[in-house]
C-alpha atoms as a PDB file:
ATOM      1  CA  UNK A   1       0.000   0.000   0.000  1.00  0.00           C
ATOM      2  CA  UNK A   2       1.505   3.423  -0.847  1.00  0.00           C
ATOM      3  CA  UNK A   3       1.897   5.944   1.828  1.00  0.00           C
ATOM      4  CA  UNK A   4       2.506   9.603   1.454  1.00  0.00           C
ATOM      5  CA  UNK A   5       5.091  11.601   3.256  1.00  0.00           C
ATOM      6  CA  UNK A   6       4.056  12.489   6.534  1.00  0.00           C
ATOM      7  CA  UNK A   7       1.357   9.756   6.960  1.00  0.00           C
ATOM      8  CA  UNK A   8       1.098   8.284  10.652  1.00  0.00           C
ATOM      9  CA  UNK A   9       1.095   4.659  10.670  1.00  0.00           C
ATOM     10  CA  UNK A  10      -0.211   4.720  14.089  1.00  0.00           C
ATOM     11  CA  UNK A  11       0.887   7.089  17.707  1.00  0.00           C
ATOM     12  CA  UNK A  12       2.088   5.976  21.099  1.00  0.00           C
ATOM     13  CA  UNK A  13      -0.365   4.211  23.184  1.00  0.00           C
ATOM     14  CA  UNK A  14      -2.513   3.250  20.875  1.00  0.00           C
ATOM     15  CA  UNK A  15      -3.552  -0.507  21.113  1.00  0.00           C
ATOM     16  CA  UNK A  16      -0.847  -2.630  18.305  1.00  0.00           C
ATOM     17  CA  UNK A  17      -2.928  -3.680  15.331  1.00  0.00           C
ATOM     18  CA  UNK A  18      -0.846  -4.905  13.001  1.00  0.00           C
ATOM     19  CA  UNK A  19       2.954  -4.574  11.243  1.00  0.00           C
ATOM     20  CA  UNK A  20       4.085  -2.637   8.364  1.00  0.00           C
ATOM     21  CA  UNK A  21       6.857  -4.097   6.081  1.00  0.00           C
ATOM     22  CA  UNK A  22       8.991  -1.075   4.778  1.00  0.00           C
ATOM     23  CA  UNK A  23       9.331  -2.661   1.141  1.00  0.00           C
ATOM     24  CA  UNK A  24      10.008   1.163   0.358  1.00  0.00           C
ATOM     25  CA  UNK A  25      10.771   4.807   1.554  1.00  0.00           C
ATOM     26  CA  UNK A  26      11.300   5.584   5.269  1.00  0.00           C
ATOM     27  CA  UNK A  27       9.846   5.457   8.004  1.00  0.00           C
ATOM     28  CA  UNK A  28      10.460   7.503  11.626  1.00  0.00           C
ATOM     29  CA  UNK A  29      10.076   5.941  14.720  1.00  0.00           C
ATOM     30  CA  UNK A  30       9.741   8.671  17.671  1.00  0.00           C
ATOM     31  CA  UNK A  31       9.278   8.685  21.221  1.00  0.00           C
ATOM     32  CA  UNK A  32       8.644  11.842  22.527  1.00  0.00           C
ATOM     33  CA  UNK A  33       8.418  13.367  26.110  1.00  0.00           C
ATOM     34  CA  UNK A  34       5.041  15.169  27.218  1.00  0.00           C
ATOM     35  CA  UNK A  35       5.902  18.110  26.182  1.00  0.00           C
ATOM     36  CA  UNK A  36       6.764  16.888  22.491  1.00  0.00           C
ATOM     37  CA  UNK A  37      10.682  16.889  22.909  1.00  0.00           C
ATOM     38  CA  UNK A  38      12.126  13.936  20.617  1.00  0.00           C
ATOM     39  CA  UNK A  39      13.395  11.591  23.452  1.00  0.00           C
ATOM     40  CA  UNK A  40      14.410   8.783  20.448  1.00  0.00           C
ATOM     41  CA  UNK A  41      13.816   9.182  16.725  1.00  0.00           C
ATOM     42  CA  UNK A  42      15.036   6.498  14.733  1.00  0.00           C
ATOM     43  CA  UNK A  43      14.425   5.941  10.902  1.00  0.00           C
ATOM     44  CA  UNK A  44      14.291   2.504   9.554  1.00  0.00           C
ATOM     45  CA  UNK A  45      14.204   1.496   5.370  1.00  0.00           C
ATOM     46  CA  UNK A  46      13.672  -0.891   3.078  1.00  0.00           C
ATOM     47  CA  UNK A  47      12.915  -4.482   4.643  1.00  0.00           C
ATOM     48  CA  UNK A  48      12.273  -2.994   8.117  1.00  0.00           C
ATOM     49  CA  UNK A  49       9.397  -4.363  10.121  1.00  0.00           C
ATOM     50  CA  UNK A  50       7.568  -1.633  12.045  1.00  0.00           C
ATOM     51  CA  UNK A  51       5.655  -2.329  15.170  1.00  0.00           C
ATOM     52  CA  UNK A  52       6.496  -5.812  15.861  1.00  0.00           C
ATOM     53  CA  UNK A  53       6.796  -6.503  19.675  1.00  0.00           C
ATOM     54  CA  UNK A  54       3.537  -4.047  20.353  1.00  0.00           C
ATOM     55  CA  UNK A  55       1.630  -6.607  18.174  1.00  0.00           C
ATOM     56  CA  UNK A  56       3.091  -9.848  19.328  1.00  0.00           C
ATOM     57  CA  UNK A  57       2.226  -9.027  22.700  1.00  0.00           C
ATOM     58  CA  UNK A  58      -0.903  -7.630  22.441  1.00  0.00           C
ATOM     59  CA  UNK A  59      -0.224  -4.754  23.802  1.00  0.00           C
ATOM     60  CA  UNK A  60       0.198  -0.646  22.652  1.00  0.00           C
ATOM     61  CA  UNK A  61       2.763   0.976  20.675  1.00  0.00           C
ATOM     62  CA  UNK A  62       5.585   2.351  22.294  1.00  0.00           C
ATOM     63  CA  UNK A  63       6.431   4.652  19.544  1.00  0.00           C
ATOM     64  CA  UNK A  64       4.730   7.125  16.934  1.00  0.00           C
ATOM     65  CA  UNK A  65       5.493   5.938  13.093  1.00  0.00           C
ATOM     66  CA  UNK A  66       5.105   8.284  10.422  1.00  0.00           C
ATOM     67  CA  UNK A  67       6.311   8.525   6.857  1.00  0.00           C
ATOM     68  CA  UNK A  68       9.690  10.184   5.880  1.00  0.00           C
ATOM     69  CA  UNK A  69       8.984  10.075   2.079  1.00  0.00           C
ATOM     70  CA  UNK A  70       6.897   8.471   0.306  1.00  0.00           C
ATOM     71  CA  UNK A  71       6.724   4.705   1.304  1.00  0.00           C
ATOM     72  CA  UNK A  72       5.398   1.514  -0.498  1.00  0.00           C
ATOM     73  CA  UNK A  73       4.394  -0.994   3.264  1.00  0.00           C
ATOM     74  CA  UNK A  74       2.861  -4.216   3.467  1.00  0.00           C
ATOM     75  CA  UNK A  75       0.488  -4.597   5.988  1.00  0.00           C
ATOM     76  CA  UNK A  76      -0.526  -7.846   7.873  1.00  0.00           C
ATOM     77  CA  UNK A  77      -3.041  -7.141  11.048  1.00  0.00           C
ATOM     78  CA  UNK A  78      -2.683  -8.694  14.935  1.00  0.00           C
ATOM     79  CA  UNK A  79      -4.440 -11.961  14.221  1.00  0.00           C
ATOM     80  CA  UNK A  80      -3.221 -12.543  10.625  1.00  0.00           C
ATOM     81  CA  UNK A  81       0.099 -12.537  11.822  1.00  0.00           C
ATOM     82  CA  UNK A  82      -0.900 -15.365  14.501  1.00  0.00           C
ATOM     83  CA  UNK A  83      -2.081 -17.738  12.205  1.00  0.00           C
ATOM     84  CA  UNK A  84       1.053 -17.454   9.881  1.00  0.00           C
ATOM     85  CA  UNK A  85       2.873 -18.152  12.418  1.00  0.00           C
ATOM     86  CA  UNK A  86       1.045 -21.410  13.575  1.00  0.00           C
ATOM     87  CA  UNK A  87       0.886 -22.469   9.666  1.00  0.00           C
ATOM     88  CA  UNK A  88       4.681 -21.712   9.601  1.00  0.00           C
ATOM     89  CA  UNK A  89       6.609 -21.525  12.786  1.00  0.00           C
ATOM     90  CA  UNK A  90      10.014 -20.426  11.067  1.00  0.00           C
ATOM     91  CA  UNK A  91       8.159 -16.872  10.446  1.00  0.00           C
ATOM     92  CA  UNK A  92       8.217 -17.175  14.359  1.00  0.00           C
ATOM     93  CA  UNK A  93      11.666 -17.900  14.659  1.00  0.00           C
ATOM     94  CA  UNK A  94      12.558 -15.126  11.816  1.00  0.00           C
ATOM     95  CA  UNK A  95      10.649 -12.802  14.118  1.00  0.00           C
ATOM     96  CA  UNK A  96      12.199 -13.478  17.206  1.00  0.00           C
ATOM     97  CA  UNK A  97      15.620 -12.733  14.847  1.00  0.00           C
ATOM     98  CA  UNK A  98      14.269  -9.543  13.850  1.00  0.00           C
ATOM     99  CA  UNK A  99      12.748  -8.822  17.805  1.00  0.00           C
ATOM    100  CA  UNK A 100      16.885  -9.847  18.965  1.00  0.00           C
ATOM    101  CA  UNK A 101      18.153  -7.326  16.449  1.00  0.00           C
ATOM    102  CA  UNK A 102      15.924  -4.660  17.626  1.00  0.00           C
ATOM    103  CA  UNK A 103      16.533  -5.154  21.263  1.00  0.00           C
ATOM    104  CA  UNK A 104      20.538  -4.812  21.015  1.00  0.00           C
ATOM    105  CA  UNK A 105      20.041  -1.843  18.467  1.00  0.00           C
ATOM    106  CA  UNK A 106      18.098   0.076  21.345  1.00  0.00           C
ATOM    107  CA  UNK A 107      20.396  -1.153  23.829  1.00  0.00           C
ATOM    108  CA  UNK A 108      23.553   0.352  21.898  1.00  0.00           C
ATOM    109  CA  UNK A 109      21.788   3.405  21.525  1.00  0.00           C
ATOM    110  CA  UNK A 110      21.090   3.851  25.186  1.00  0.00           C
ATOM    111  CA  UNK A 111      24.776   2.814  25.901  1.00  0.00           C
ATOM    112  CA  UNK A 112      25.939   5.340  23.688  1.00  0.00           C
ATOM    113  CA  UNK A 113      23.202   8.120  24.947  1.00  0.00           C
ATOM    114  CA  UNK A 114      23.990   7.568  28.518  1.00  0.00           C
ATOM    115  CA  UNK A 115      28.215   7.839  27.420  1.00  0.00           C
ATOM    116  CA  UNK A 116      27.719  11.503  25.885  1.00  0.00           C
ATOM    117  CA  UNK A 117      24.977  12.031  28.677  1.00  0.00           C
ATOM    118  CA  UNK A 118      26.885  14.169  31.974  1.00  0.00           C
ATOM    119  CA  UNK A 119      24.187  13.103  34.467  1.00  0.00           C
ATOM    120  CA  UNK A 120      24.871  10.579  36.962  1.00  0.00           C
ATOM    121  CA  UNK A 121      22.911   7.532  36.652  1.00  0.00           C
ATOM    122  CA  UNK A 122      21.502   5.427  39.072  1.00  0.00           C
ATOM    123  CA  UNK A 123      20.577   1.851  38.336  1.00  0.00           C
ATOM    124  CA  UNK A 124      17.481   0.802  38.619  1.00  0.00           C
ATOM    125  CA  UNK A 125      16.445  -2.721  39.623  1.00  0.00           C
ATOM    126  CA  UNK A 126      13.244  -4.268  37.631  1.00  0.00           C
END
């Protein structure tokens, strides 16, 4: 499906329908404070996958996704992706790939924010 610059996939908190497959264009992936300051925007391209662990948990996007430029995305809803995966668990293991990527990705960013970040940081146990 074509998207136009500047469309919004879908906002923070908003309940995780689906993914969008980047087969073109770019896409932004923001967090942003209350009062609209860019905590984390990160662009992904081609072959991305965008909102993945809101919709395999069930849950609500963490991030806003809009358009950079215009995009051509592939869209496969909450439940779709479900069955796919029981009709072919190595999707589910390709995911899970994808999920590991993401997770170090946002972990090296954090590392590196916190490095050229002055504040002193106290751990927090979860």
């Amino acid at each position: 499906m074509p998207e136009p610059k500047g469309a919004v996939l879908f906002r923070r908190d908003e309940p995780a329908f689906g993914i969008f497959l980047v087969r073109k264009g770019s896409i932004s992936l923001r967090l942003e404070s209350e009062e609209g300051k860019a905590i984390l925007d990160r662009t992904v391209t081609r072959d991305s996958i965008v909102g993945l662990p809101a919709t395999l948990s069930g849950g609500r996007y963490s991030l806003t996704a809009e358009t950079l430029e215009e995009s051509e995305l592939a869209f496969v809803d909450r439940l779709a992706l479900i069955e796919l995966i029981k009709v072919d668990p190595s999707i589910g293991l390709e995911l899970m790939r994808a999920l590991g990527e993401e997770l170090l990705q946002m972990r090296r960013i954090l590392a590196q924010h916190l490095r050229r970040s002055k504040a002193s940081i106290t751990p927090v146990r979860v």
